[in-house]
PDB file of N, CA and C in Angstrom:
ATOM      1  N   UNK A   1       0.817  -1.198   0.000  1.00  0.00           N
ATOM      2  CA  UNK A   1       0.000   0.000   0.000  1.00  0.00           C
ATOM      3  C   UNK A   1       0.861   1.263   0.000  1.00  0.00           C
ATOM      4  N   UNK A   2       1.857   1.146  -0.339  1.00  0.00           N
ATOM      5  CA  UNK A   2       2.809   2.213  -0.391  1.00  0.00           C
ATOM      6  C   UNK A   2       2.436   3.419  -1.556  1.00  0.00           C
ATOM      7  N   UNK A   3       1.715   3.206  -2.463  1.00  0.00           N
ATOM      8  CA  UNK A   3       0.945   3.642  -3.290  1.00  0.00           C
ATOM      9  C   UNK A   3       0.119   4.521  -2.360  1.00  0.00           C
ATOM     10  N   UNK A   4      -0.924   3.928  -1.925  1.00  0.00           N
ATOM     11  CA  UNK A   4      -1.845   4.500  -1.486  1.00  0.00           C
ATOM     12  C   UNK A   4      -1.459   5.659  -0.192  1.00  0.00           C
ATOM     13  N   UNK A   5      -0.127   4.934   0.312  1.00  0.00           N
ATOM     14  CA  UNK A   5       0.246   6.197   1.566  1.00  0.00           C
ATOM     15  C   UNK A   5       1.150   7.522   1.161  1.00  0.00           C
ATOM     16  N   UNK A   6       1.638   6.986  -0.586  1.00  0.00           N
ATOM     17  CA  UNK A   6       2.345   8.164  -1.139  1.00  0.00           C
ATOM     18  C   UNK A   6       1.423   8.994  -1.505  1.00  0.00           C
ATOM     19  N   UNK A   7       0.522   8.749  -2.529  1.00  0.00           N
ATOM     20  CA  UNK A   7      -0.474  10.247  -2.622  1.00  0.00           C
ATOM     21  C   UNK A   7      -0.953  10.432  -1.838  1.00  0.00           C
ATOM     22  N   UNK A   8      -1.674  10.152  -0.308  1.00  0.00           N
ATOM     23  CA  UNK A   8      -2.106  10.768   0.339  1.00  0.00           C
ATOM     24  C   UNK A   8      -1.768  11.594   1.002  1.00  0.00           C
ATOM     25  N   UNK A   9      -0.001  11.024   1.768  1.00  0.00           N
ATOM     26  CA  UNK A   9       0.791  12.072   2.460  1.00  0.00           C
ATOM     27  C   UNK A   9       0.792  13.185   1.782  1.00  0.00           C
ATOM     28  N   UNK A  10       1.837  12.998   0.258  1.00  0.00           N
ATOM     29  CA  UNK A  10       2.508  14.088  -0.891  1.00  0.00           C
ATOM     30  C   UNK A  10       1.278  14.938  -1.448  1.00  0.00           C
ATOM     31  N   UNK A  11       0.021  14.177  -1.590  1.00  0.00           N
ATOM     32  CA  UNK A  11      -0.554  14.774  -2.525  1.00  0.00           C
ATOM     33  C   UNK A  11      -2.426  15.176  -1.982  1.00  0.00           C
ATOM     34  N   UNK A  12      -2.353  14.428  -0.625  1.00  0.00           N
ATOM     35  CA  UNK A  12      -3.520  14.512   0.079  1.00  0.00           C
ATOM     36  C   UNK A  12      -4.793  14.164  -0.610  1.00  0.00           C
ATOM     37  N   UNK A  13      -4.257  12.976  -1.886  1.00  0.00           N
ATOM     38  CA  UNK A  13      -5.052  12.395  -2.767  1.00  0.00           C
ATOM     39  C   UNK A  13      -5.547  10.767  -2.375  1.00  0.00           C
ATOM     40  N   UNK A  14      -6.803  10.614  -1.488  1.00  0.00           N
ATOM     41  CA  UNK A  14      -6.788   9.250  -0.798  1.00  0.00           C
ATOM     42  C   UNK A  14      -7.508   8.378  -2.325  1.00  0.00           C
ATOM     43  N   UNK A  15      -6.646   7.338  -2.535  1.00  0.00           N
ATOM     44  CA  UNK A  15      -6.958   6.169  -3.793  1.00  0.00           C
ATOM     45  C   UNK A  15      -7.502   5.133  -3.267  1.00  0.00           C
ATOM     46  N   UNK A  16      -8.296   4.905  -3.416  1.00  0.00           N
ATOM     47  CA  UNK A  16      -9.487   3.739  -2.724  1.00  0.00           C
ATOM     48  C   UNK A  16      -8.300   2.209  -3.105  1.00  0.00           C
ATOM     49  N   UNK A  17      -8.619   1.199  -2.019  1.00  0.00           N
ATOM     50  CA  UNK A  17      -7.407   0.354  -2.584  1.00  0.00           C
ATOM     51  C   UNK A  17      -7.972  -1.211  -3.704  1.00  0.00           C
ATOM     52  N   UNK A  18      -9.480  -0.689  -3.953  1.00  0.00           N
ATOM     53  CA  UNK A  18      -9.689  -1.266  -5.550  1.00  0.00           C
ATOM     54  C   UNK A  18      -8.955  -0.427  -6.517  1.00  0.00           C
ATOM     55  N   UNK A  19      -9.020   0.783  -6.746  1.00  0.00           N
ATOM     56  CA  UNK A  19      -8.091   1.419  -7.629  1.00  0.00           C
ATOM     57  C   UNK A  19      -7.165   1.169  -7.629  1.00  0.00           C
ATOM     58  N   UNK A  20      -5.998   0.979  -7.028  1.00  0.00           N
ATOM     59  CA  UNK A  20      -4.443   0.996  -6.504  1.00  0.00           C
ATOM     60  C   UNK A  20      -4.349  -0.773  -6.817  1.00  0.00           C
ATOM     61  N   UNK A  21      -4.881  -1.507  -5.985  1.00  0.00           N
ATOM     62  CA  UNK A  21      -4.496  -2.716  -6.296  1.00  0.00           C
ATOM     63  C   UNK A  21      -4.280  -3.081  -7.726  1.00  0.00           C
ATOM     64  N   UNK A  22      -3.489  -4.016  -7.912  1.00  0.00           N
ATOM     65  CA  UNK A  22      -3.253  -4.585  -9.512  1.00  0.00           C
ATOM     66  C   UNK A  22      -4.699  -5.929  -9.973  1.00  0.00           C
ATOM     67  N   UNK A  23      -4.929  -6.091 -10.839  1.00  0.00           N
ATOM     68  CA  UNK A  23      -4.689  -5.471 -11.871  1.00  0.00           C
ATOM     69  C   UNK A  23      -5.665  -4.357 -12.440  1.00  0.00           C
ATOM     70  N   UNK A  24      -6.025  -3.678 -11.519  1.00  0.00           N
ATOM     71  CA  UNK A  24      -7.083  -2.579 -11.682  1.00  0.00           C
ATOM     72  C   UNK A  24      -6.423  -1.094 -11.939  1.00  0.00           C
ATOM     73  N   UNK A  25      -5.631  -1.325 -10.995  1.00  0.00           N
ATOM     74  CA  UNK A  25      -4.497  -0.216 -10.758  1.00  0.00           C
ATOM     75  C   UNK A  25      -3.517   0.081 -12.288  1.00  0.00           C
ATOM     76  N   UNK A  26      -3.139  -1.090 -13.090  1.00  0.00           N
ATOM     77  CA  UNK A  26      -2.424  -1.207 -14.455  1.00  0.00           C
ATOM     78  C   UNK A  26      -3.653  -0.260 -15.042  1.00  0.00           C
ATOM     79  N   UNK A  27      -4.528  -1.179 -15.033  1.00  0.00           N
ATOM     80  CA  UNK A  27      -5.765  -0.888 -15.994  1.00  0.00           C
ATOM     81  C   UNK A  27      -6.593   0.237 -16.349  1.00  0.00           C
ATOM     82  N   UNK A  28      -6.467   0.706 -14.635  1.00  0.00           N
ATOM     83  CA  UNK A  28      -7.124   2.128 -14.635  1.00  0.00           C
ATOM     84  C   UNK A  28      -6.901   3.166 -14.328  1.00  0.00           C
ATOM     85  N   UNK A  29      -5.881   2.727 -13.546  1.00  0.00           N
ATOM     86  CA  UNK A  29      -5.131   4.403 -12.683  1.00  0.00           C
ATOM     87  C   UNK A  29      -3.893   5.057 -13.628  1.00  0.00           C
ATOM     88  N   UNK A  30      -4.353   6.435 -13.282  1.00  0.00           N
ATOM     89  CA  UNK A  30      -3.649   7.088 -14.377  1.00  0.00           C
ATOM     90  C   UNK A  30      -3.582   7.046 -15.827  1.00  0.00           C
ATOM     91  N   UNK A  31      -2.052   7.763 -16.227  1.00  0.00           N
ATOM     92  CA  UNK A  31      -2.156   7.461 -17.975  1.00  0.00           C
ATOM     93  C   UNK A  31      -0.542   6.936 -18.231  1.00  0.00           C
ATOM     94  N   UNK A  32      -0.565   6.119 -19.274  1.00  0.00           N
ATOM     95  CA  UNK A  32       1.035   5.524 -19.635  1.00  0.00           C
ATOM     96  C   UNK A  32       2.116   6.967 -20.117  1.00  0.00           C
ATOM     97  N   UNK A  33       3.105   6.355 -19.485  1.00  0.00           N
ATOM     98  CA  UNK A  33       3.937   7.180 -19.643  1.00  0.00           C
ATOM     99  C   UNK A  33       4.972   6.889 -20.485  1.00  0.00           C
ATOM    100  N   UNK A  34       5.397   5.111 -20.329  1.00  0.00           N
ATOM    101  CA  UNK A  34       6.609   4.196 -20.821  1.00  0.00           C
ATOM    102  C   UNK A  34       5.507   3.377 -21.175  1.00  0.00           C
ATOM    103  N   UNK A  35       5.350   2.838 -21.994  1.00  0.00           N
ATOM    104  CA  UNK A  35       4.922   1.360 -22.092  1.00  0.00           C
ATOM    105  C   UNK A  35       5.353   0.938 -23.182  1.00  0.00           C
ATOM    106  N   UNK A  36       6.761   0.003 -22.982  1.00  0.00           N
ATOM    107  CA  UNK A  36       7.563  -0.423 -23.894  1.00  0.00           C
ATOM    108  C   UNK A  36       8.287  -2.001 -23.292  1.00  0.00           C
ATOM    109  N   UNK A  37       8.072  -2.737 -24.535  1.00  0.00           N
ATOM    110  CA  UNK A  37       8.686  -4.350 -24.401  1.00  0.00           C
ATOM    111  C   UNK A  37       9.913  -4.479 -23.235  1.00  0.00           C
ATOM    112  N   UNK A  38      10.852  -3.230 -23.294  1.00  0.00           N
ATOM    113  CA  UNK A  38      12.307  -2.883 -23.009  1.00  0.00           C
ATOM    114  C   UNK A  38      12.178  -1.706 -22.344  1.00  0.00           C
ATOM    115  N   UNK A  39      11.857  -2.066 -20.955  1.00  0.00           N
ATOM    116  CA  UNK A  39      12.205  -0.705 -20.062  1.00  0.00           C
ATOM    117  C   UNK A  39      13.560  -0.224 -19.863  1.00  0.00           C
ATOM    118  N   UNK A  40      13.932   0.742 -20.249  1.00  0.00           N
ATOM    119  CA  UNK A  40      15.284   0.930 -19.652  1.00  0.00           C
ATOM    120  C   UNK A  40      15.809   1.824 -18.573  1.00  0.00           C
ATOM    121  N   UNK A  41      16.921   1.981 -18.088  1.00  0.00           N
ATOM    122  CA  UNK A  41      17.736   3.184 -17.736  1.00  0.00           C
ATOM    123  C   UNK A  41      17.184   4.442 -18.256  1.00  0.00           C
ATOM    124  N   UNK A  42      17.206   3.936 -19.535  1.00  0.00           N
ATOM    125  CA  UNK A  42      17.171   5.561 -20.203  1.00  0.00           C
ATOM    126  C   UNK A  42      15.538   5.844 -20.013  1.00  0.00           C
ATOM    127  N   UNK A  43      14.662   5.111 -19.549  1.00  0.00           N
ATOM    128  CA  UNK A  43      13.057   5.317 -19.596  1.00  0.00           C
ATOM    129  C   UNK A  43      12.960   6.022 -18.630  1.00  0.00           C
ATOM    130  N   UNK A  44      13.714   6.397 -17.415  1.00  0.00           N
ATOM    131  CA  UNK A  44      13.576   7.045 -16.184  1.00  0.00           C
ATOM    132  C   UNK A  44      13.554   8.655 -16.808  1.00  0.00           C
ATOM    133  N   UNK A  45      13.923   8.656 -18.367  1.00  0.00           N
ATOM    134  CA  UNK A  45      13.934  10.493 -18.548  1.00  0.00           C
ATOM    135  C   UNK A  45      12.920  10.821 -18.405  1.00  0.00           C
ATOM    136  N   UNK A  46      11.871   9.925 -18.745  1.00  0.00           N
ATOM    137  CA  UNK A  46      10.388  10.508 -18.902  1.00  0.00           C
ATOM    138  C   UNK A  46       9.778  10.317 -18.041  1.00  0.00           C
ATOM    139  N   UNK A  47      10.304   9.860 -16.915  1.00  0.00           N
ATOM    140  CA  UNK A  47       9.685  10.286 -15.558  1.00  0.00           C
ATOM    141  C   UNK A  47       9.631  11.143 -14.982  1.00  0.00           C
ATOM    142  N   UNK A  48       8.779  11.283 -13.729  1.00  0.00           N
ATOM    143  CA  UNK A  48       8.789  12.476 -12.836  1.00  0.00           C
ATOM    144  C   UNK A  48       8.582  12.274 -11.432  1.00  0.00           C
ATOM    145  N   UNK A  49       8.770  12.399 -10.461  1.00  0.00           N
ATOM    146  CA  UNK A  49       8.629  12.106  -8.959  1.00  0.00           C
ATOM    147  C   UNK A  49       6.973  11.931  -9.087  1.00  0.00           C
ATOM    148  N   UNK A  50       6.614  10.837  -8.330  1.00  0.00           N
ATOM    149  CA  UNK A  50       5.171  10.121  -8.313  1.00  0.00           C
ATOM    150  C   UNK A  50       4.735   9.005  -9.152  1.00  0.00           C
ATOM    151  N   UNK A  51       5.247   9.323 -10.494  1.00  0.00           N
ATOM    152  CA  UNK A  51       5.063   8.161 -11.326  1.00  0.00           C
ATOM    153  C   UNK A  51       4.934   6.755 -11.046  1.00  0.00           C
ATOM    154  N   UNK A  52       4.117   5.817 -11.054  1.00  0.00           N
ATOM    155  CA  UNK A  52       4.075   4.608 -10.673  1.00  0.00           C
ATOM    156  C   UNK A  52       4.866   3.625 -11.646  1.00  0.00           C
ATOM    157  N   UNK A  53       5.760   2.924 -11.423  1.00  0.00           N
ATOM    158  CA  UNK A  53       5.987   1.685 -11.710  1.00  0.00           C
ATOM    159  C   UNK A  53       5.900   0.813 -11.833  1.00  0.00           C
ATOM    160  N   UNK A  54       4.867  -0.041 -13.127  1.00  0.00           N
ATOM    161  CA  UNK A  54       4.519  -1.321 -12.888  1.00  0.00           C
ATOM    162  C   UNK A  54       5.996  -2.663 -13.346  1.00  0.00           C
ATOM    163  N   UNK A  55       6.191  -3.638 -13.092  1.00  0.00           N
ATOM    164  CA  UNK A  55       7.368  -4.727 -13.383  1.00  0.00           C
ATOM    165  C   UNK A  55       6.490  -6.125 -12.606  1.00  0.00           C
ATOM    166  N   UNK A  56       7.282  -6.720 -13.524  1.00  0.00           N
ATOM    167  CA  UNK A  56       7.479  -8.587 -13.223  1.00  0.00           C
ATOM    168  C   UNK A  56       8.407  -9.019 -12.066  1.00  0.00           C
ATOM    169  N   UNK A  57       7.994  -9.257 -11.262  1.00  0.00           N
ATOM    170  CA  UNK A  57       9.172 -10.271 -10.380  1.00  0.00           C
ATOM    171  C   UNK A  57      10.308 -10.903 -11.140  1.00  0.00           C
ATOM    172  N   UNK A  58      11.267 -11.050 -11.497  1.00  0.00           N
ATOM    173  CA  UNK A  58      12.259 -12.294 -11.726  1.00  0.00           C
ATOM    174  C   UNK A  58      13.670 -12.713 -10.920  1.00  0.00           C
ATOM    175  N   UNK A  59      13.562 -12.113  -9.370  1.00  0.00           N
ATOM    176  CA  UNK A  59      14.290 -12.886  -8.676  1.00  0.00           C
ATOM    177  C   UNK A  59      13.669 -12.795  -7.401  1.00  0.00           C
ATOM    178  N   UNK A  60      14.368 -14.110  -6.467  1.00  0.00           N
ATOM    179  CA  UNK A  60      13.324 -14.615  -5.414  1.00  0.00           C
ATOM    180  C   UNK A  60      14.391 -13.696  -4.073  1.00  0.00           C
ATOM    181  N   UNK A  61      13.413 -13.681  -3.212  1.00  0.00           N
ATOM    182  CA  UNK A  61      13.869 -13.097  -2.158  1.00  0.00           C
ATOM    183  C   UNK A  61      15.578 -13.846  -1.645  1.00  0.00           C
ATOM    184  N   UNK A  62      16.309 -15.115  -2.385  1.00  0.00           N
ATOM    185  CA  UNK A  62      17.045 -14.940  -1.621  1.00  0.00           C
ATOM    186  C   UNK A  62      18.087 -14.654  -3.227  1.00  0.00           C
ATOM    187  N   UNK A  63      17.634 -13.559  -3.981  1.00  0.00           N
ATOM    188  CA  UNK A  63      18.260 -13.566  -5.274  1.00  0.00           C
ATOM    189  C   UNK A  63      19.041 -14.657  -5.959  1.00  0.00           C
ATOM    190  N   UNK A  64      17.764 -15.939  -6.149  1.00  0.00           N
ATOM    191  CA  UNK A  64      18.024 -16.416  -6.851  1.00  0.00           C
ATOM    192  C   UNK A  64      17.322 -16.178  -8.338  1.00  0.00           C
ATOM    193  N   UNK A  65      17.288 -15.912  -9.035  1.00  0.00           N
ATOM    194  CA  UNK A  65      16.845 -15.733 -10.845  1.00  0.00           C
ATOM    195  C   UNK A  65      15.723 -16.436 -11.247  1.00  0.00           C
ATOM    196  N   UNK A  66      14.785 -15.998 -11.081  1.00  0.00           N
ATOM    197  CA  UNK A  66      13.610 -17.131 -11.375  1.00  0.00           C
ATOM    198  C   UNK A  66      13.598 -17.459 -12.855  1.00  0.00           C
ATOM    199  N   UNK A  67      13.418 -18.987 -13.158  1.00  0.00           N
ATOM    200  CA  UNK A  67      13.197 -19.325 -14.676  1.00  0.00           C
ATOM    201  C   UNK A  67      12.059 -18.404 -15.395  1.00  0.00           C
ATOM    202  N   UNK A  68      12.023 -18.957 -16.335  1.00  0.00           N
ATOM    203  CA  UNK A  68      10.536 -18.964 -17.341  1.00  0.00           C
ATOM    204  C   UNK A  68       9.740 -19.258 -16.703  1.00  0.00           C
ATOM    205  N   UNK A  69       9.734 -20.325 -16.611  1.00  0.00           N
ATOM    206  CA  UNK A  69       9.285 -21.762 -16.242  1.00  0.00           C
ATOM    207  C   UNK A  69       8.685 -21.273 -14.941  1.00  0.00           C
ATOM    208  N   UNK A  70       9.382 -20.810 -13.758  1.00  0.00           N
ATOM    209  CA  UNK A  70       8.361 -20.601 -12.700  1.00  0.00           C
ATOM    210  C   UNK A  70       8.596 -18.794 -12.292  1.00  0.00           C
ATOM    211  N   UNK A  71       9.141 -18.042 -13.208  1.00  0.00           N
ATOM    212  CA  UNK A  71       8.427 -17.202 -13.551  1.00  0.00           C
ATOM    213  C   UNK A  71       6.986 -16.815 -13.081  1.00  0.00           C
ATOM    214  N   UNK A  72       6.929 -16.236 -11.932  1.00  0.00           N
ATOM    215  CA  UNK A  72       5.639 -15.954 -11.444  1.00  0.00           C
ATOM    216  C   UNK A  72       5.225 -14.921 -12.049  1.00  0.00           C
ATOM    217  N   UNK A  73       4.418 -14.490 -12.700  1.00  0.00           N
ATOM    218  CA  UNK A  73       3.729 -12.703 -13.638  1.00  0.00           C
ATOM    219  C   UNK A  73       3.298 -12.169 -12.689  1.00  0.00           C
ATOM    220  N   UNK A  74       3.695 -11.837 -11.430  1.00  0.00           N
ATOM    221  CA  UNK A  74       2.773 -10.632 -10.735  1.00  0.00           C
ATOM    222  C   UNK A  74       3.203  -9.476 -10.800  1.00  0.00           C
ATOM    223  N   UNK A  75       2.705  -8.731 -10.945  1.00  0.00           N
ATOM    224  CA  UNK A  75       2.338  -7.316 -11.080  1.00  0.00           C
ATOM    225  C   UNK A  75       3.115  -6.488 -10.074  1.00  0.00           C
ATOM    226  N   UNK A  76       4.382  -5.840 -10.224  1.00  0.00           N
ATOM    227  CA  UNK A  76       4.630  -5.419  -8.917  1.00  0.00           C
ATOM    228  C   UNK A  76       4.267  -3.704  -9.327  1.00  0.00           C
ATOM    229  N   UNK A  77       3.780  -2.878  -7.893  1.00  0.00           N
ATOM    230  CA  UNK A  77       4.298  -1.381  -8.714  1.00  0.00           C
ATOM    231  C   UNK A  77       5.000  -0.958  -7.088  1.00  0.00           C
ATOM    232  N   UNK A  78       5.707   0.482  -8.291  1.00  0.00           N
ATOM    233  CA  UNK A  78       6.568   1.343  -7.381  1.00  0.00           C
ATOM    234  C   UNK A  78       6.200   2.887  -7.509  1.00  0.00           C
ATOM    235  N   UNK A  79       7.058   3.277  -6.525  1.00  0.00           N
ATOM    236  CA  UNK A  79       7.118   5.246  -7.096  1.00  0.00           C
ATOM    237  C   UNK A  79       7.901   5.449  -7.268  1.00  0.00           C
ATOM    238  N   UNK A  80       8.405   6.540  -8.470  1.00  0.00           N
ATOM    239  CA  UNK A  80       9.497   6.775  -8.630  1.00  0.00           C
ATOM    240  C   UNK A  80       9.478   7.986  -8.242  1.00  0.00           C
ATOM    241  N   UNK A  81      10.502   8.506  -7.365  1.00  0.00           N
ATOM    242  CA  UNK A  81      10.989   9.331  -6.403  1.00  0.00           C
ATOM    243  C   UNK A  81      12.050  10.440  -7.222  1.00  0.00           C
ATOM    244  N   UNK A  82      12.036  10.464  -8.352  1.00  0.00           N
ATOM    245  CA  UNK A  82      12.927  10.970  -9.246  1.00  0.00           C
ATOM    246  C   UNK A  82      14.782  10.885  -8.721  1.00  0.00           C
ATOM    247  N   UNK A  83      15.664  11.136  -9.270  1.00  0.00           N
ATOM    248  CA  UNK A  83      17.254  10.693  -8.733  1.00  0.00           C
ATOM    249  C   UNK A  83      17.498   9.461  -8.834  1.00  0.00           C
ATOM    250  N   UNK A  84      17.151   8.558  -9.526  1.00  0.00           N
ATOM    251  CA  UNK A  84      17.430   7.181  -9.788  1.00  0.00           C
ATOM    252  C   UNK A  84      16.544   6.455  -8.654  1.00  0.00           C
ATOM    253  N   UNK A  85      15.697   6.995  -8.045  1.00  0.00           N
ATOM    254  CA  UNK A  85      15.280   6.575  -6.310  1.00  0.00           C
ATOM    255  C   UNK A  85      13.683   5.621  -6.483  1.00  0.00           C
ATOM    256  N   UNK A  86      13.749   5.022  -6.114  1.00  0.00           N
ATOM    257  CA  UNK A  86      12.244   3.638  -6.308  1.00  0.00           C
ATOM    258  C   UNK A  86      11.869   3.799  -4.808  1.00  0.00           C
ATOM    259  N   UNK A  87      10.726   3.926  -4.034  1.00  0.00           N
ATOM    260  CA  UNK A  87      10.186   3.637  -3.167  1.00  0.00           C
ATOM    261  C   UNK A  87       9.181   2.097  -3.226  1.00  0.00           C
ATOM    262  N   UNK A  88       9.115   1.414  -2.332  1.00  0.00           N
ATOM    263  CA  UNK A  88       8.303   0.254  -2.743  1.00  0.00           C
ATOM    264  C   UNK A  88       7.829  -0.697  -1.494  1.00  0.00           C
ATOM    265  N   UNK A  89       7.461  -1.413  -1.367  1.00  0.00           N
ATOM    266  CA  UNK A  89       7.082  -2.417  -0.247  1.00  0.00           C
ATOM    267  C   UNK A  89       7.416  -3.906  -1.635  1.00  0.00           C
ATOM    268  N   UNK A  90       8.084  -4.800  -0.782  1.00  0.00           N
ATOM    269  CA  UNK A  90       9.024  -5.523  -1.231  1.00  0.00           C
ATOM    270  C   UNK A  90       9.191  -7.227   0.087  1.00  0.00           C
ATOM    271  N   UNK A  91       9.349  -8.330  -0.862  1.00  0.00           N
ATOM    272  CA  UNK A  91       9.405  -9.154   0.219  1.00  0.00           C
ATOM    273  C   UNK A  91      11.178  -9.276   0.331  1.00  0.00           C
ATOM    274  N   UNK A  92      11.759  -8.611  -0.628  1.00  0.00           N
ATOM    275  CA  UNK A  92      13.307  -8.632  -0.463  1.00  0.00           C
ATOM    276  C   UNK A  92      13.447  -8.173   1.016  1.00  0.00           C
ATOM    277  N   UNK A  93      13.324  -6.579   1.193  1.00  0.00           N
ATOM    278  CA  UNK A  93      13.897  -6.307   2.025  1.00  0.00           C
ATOM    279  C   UNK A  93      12.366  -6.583   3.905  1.00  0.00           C
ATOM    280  N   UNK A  94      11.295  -7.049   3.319  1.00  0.00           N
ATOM    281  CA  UNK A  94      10.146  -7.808   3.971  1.00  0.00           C
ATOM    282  C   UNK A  94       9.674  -6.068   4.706  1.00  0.00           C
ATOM    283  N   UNK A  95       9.645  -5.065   4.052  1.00  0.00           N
ATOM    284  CA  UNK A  95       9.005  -3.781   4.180  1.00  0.00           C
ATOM    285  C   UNK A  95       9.273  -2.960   2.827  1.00  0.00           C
ATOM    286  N   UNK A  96       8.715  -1.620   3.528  1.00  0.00           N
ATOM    287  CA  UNK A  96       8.977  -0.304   2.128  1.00  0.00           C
ATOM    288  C   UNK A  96       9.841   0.008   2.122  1.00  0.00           C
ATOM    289  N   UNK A  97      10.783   0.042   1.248  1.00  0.00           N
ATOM    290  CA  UNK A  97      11.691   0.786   1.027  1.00  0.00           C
ATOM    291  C   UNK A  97      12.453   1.209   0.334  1.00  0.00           C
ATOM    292  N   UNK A  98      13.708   2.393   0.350  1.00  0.00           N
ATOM    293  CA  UNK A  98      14.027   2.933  -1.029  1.00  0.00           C
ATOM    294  C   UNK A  98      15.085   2.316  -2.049  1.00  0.00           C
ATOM    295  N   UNK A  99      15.048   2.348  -2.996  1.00  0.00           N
ATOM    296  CA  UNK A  99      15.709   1.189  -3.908  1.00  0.00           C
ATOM    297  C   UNK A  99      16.546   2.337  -5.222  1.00  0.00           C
ATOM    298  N   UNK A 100      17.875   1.847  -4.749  1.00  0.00           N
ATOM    299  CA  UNK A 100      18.036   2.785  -6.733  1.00  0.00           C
ATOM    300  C   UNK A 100      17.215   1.864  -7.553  1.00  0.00           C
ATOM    301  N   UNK A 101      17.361   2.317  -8.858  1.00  0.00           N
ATOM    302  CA  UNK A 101      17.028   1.436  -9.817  1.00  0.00           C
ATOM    303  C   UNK A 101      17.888   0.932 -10.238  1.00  0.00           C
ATOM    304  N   UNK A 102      19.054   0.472  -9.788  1.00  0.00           N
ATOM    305  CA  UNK A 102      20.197  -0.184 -10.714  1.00  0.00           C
ATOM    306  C   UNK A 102      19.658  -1.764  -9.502  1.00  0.00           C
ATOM    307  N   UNK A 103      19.139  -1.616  -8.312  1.00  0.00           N
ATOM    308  CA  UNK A 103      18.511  -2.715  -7.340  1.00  0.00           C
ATOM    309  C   UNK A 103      17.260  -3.228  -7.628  1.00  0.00           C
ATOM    310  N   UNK A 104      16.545  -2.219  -8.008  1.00  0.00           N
ATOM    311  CA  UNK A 104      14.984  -2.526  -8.571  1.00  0.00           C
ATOM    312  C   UNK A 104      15.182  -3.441  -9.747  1.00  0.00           C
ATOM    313  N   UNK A 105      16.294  -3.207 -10.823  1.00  0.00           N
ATOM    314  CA  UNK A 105      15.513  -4.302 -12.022  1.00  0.00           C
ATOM    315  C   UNK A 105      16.688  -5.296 -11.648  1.00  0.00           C
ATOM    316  N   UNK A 106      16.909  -5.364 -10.652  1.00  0.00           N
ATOM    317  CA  UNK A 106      18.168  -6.734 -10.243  1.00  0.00           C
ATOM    318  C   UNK A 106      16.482  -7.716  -9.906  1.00  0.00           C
ATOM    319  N   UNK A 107      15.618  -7.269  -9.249  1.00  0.00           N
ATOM    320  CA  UNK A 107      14.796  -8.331  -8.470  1.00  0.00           C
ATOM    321  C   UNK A 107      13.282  -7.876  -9.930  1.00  0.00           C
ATOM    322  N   UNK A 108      13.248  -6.863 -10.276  1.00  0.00           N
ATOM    323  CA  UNK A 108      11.755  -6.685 -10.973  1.00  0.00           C
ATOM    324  C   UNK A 108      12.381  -6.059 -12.540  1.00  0.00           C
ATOM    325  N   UNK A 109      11.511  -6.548 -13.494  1.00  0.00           N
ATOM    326  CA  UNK A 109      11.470  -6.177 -15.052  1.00  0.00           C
ATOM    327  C   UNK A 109      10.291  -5.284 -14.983  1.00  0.00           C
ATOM    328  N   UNK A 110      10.685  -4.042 -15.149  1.00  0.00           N
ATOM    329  CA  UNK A 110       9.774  -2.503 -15.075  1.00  0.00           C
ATOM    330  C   UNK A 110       9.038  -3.134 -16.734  1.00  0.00           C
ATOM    331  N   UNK A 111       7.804  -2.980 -16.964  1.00  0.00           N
ATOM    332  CA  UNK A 111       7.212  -2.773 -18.188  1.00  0.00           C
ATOM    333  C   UNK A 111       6.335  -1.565 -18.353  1.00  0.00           C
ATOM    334  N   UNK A 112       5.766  -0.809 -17.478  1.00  0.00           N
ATOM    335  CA  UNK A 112       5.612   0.665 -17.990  1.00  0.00           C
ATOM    336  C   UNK A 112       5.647   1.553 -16.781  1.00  0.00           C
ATOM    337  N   UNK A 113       5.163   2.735 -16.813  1.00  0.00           N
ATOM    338  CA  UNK A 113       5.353   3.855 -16.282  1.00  0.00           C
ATOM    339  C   UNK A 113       3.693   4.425 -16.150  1.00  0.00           C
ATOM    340  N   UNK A 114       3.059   4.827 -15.501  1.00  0.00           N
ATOM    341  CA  UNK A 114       1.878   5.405 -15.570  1.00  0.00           C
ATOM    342  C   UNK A 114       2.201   6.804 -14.397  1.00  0.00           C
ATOM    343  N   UNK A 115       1.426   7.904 -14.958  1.00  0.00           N
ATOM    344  CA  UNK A 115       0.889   9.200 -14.259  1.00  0.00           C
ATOM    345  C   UNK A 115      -0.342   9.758 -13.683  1.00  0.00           C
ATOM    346  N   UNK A 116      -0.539   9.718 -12.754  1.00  0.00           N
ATOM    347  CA  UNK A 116      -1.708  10.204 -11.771  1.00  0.00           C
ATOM    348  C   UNK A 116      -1.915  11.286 -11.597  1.00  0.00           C
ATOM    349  N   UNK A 117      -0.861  11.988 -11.022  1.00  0.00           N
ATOM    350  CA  UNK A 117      -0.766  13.648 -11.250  1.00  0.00           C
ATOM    351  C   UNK A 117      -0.200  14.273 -12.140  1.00  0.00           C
ATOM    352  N   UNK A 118      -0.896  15.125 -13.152  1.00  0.00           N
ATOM    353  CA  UNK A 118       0.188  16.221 -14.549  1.00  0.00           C
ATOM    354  C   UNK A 118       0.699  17.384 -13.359  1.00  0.00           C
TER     355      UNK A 118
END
């Protein structure tokens, strides 16, 4: 729910947590910002502090590399905090917390970017 406690603090915007949850939250909240096969490094230009982060899991809490094969598809999202900076709730570190992104796509594959606030 780290979602839901960032706009409210920052933005005093309370998101009901059917909205926020996935896959409602992909589907409905906000507008795409990135939505590309190949998230990159360089996709963080077109971000802005708040932006949500949706990604795939592909390593397990004790960083091991998950296959294809058990490849779990869940839906993770984040905020991006602008400065290379990810805020998140995470079973890596088993709370919220702040992540560069050179750590974020070690454990999650970012596939887009969505905006809530212009």
């Amino acid at each position: 729910m780290a979602i839901q406690y960032y706009f409210y603090k920052v933005h005093d915007l309370y998101l009901k947590p059917k909205l926020v949850l996935n896959p409602k939250g992909y589907e409905k909240l906000g507008k795409f910002i990135v939505r590309e096969k190949e998230f990159t490094k360089d996709s963080l230009t077109k971000l802005k502090e708040g932006d949500i982060i949706y990604a795939d899991r592909i390593r397990d809490k004790e960083d091991i590399e998950l296959s294809k094969k058990d490849w779990v598809v869940r839906l993770h999202s984040a905020i991006y905090l602008g400065n290379n900076k990810i805020w998140h709730s995470n079973i890596v570190s088993k709370k919220s917390d702040y992540w560069s992104f050179d750590k974020f796509i070690k454990y999650y594959k970012p596939i887009a970017a969505k905006r809530v606030i212009e």
